[in-house]
Protein backbone atom coordinates (compact mmCIF):
# COMPACT_ATOMS: atom_id res chain seq x y z
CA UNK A 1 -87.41 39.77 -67.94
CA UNK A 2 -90.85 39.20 -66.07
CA UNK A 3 -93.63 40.39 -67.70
CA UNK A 4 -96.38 43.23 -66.79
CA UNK A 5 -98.82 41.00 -64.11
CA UNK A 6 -101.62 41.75 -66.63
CA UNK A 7 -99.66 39.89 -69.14
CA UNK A 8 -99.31 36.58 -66.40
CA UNK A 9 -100.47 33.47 -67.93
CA UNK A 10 -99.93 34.16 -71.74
CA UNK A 11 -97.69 32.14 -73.43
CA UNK A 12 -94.21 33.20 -74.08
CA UNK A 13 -91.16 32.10 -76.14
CA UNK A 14 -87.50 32.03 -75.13
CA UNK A 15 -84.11 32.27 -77.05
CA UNK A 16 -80.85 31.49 -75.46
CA UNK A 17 -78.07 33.36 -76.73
CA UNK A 18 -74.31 32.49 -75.69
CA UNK A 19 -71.70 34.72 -76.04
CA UNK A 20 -68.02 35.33 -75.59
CA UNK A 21 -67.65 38.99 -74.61
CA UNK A 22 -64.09 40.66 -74.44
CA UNK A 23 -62.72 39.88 -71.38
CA UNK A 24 -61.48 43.82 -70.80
CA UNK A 25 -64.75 44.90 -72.11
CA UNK A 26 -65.73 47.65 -69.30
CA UNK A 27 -69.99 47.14 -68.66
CA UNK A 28 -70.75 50.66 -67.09
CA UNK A 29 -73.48 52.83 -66.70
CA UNK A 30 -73.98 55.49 -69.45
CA UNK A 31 -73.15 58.82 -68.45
CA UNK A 32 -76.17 59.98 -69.50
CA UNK A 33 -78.48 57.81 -67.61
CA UNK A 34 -77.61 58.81 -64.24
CA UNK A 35 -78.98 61.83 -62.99
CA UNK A 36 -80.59 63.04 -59.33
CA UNK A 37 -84.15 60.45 -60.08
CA UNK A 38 -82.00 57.63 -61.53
CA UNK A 39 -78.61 56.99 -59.72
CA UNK A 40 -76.01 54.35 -60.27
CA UNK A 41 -77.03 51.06 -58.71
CA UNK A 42 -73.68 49.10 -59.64
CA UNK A 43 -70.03 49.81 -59.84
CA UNK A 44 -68.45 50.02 -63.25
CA UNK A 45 -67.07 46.09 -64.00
CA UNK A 46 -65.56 43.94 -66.83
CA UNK A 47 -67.16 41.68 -69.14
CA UNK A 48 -64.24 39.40 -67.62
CA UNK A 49 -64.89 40.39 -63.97
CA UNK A 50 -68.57 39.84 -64.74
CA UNK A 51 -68.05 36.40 -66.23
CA UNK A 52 -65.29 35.57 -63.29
CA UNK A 53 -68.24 36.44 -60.75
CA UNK A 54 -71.01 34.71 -62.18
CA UNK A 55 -69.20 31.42 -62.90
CA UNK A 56 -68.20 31.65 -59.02
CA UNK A 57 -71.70 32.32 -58.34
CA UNK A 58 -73.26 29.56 -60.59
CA UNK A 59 -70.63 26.73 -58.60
CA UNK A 60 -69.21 26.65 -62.23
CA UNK A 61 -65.64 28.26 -61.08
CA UNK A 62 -64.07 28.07 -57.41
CA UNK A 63 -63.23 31.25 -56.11
């Protein structure tokens, strides 16, 4: 997450966190999010297909 340009320059701290998430694990858009000022911008996925896509992206996995 980049912070506000105002905030540029100010010191900031950073925690990794590493999960495992259920491969079947859908990551959609809530429902009640989308409306006419804030459409979908992604198609509904899997934690798996997520991870599967990344990996591939990253060099970590062949495709």
């Amino acid at each position: 997450v980049n912070p506000p340009k105002k905030d540029w320059g100010k010191a900031r701290y950073s925690i990794p966190f590493f999960m495992h998430p259920v491969p079947k694990m859908p990551l959609n858009c809530l429902p009640e999010s989308i409306d006419e000022n804030n459409p979908k911008n992604f198609d509904d996925i899997t934690a798996g297909e997520f991870l599967n896509k990344r990996l591939i992206t990253l060099g970590l996995l062949k495709d």
